[in-house]
N, C-alpha and C. Protein backbone atom coordinates (compact mmCIF):
# COMPACT_ATOMS: atom_id res chain seq x y z
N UNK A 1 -2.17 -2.88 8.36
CA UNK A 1 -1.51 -4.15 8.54
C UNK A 1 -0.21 -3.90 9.33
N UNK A 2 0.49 -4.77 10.30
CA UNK A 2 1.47 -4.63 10.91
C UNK A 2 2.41 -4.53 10.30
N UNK A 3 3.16 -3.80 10.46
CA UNK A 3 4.71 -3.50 9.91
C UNK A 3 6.11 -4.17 10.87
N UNK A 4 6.91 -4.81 10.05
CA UNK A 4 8.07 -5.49 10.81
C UNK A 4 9.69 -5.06 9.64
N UNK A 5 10.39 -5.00 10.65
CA UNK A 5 11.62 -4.54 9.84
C UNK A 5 12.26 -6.01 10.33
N UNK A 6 12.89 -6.80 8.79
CA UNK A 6 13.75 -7.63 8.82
C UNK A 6 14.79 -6.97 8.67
N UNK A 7 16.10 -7.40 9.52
CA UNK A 7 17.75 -7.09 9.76
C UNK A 7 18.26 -8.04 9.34
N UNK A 8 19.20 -8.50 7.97
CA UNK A 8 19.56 -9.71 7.35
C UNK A 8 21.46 -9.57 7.33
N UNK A 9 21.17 -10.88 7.44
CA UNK A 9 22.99 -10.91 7.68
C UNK A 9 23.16 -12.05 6.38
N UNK A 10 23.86 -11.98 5.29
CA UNK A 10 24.06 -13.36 4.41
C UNK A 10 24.86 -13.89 5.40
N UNK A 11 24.77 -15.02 4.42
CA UNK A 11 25.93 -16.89 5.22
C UNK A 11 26.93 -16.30 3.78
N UNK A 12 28.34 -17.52 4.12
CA UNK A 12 29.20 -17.40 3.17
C UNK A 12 27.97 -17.99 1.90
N UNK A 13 27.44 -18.66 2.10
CA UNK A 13 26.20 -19.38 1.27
C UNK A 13 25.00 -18.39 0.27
N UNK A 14 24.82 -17.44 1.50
CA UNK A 14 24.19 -16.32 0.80
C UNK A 14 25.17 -15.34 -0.22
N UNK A 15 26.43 -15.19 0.64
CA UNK A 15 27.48 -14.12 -0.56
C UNK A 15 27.28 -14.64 -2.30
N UNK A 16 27.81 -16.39 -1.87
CA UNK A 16 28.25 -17.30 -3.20
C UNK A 16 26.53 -16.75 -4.23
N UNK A 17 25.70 -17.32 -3.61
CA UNK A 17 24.40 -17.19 -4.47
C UNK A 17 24.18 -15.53 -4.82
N UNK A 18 24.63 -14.97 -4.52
CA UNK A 18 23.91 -13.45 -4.83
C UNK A 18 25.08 -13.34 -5.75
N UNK A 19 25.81 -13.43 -5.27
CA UNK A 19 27.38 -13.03 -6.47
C UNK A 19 26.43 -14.20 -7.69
N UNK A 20 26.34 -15.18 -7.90
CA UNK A 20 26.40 -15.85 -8.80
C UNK A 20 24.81 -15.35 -9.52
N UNK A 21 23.87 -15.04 -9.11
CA UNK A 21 22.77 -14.53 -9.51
C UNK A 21 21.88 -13.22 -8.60
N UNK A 22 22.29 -12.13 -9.19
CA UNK A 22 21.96 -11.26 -8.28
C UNK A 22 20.61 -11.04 -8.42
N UNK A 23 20.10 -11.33 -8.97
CA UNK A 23 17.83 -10.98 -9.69
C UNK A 23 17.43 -12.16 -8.77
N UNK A 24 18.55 -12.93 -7.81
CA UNK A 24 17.95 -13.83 -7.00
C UNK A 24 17.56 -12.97 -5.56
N UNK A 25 17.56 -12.09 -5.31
CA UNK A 25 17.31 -10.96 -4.34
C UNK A 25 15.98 -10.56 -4.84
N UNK A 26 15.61 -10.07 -5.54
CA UNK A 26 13.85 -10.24 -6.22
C UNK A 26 13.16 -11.12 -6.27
N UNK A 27 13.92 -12.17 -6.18
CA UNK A 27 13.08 -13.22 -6.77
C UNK A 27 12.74 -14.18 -4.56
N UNK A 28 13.55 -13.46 -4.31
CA UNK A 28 12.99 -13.83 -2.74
C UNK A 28 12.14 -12.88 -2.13
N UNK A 29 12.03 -11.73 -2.78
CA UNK A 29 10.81 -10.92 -2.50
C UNK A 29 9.32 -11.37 -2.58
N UNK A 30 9.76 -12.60 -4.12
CA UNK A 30 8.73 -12.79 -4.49
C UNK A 30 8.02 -13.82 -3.53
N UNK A 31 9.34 -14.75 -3.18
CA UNK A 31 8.91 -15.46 -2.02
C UNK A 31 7.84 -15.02 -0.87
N UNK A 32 8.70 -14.09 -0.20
CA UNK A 32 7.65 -13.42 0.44
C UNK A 32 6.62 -13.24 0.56
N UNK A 33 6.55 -12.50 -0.62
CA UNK A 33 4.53 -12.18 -0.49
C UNK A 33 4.05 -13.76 -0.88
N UNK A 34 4.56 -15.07 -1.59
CA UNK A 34 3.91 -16.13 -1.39
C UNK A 34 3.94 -16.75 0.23
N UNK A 35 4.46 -16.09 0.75
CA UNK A 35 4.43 -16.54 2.08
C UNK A 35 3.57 -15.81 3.24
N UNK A 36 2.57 -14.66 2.56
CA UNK A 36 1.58 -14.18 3.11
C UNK A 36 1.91 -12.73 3.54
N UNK A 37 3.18 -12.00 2.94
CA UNK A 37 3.82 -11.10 3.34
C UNK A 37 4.03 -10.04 2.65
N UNK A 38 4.35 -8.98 2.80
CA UNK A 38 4.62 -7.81 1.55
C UNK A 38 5.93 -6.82 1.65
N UNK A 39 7.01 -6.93 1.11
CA UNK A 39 8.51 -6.30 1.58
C UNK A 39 7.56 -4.49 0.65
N UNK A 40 7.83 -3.60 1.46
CA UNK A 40 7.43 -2.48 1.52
C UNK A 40 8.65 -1.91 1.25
N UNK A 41 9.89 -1.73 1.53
CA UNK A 41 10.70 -1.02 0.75
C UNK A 41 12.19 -2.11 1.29
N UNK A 42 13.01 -2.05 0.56
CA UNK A 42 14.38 -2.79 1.05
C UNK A 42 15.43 -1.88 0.99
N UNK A 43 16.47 -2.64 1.49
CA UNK A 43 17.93 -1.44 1.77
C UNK A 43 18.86 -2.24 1.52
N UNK A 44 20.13 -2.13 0.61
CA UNK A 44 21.56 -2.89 1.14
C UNK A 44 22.51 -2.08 1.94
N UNK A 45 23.18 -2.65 2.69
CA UNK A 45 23.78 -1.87 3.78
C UNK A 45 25.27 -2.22 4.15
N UNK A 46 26.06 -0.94 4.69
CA UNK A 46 27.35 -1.37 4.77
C UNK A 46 26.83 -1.10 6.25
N UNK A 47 27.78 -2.32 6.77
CA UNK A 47 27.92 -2.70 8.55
C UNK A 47 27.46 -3.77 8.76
N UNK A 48 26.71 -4.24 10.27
CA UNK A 48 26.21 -5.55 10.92
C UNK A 48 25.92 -5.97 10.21
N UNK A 49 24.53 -5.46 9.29
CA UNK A 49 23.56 -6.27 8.52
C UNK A 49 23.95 -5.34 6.95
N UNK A 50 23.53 -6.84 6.32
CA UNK A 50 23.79 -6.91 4.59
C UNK A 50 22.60 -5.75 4.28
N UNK A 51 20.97 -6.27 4.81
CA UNK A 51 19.86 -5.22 4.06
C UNK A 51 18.95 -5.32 4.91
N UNK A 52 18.47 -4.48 5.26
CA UNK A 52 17.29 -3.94 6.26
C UNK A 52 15.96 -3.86 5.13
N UNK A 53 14.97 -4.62 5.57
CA UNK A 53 13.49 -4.65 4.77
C UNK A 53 12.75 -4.37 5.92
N UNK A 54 11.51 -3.40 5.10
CA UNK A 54 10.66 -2.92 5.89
C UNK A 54 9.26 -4.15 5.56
N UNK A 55 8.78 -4.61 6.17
CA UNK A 55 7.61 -5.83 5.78
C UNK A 55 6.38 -5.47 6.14
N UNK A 56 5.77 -5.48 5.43
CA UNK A 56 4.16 -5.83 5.89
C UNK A 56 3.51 -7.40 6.07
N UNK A 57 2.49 -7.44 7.13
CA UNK A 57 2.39 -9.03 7.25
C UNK A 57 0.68 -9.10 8.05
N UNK A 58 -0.32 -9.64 8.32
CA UNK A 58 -0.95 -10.10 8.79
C UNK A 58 -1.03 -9.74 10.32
N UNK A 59 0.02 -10.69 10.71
CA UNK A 59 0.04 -10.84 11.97
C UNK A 59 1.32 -11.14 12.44
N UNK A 60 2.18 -11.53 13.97
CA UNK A 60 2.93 -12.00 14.22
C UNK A 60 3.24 -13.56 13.50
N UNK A 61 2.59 -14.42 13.54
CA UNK A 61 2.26 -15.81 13.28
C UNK A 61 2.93 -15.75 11.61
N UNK A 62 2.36 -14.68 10.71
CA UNK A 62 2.89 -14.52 9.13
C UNK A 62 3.91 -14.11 9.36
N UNK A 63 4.79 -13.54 10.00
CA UNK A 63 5.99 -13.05 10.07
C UNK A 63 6.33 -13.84 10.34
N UNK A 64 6.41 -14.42 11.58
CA UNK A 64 7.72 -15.67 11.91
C UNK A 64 7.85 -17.24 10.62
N UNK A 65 5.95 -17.06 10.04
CA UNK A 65 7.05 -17.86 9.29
C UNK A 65 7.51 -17.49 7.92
N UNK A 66 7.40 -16.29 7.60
CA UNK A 66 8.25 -15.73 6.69
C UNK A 66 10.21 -15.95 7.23
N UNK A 67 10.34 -15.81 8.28
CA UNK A 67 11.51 -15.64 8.91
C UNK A 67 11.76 -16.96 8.82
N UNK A 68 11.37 -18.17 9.25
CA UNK A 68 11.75 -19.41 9.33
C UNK A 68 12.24 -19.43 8.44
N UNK A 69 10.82 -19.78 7.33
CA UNK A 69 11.03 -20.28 5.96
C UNK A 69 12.61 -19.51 5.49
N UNK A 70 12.86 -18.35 5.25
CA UNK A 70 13.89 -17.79 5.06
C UNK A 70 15.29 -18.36 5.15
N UNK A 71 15.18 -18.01 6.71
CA UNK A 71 16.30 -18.83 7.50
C UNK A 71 16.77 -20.16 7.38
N UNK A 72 15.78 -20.91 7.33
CA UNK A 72 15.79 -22.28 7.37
C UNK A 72 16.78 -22.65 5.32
N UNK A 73 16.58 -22.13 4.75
CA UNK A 73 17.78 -22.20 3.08
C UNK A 73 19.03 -22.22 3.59
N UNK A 74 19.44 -21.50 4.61
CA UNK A 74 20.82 -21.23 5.08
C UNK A 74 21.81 -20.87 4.32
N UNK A 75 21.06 -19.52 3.68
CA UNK A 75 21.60 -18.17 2.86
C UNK A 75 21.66 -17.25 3.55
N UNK A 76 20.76 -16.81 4.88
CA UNK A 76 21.06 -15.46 5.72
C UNK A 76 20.53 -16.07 6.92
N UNK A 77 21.11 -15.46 7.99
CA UNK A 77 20.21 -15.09 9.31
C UNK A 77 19.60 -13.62 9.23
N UNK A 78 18.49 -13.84 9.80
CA UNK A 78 17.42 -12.53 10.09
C UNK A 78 17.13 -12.52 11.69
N UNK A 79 16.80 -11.02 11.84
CA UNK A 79 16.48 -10.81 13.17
C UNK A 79 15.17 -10.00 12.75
N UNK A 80 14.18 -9.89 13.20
CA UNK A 80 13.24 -9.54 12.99
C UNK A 80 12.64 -8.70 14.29
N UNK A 81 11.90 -7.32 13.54
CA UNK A 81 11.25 -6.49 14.97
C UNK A 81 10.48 -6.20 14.25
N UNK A 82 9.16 -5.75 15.32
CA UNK A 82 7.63 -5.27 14.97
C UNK A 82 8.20 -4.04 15.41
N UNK A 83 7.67 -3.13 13.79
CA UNK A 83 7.45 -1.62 13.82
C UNK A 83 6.51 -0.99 14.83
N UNK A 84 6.22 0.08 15.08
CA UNK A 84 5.03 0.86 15.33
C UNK A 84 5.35 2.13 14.81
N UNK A 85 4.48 3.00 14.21
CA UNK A 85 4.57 4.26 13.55
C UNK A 85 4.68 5.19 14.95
N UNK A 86 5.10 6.19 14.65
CA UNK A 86 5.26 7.60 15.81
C UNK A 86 3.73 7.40 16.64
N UNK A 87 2.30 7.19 15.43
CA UNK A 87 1.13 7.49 16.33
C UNK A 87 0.80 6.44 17.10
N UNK A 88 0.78 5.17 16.30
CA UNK A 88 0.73 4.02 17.15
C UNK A 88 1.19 4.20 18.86
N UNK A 89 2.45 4.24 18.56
CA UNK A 89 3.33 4.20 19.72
C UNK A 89 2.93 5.34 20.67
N UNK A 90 2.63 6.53 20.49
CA UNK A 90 2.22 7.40 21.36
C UNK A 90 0.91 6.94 22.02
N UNK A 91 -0.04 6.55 21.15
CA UNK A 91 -1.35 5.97 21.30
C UNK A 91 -1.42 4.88 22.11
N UNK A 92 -0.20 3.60 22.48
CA UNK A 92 0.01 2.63 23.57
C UNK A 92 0.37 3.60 24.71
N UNK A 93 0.86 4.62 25.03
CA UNK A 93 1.35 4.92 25.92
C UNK A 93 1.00 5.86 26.84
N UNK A 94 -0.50 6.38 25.73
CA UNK A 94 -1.05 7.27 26.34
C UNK A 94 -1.71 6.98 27.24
C-alpha cells in the first residue's frame, strides 16, 4: 500500500485543544483509519512542524481526503508527500 508522510503544523486552535485534552491526538488517529487510512508510526517535533506521521493509504484520492477532512476542523495545517522506499525509487529510475 502507498506510503505518505503527513508534516503537521497546529493552529492557535490546535495548541488550545491538545493542551486541554491530550488522548485527543489518538483519538484523531482513530479518525484516520475511519477515513480509509492507517498512521504507521507518528513523531512530535521541535521546529517547522508540531509531528511528522508516516501514513498508509489506498491511493492518492484516500490521502487527500484524509488531509482535507483534517484540515478542514481548523486545528492544524498539513502538507502532505508520497513516500517511496529506497527500492521503489531505484526501481522508477532504472
Amino acid at each position: 500500500m502507498p506510503t505518505y508522510i503527513l508534516l503537521t503544523t497546529l493552529t492557535a486552535q490546535g495548541v488550545q485543544t491538545l493542551k486541554a485534552n491530550p488522548d485527543r491526538l489518538r483519538e484523531v488517529n482513530r479518525d484516520v483509519e475511519e477515513l480509509g487510512a492507517k498512521v504507521l508510526h507518528q513523531w512530535a517535533t521541535l521546529g517547522p512542524y508540531d509531528f511528522i506521521n508516516v501514513v498508509e493509504a489506498p491511493d492518492a484520492a484516500a490521502i487527500a481526503k484524509v488531509s482535507v477532512a483534517l484540515g478542514a476542523r481548523g486545528s492544524a495545517k498539513l502538507q502532505t508527500l508520497t513516500a517511496l522506499s529506497i527500492d521503489e525509487f531505484l526501481g522508477a529510475v532504472k
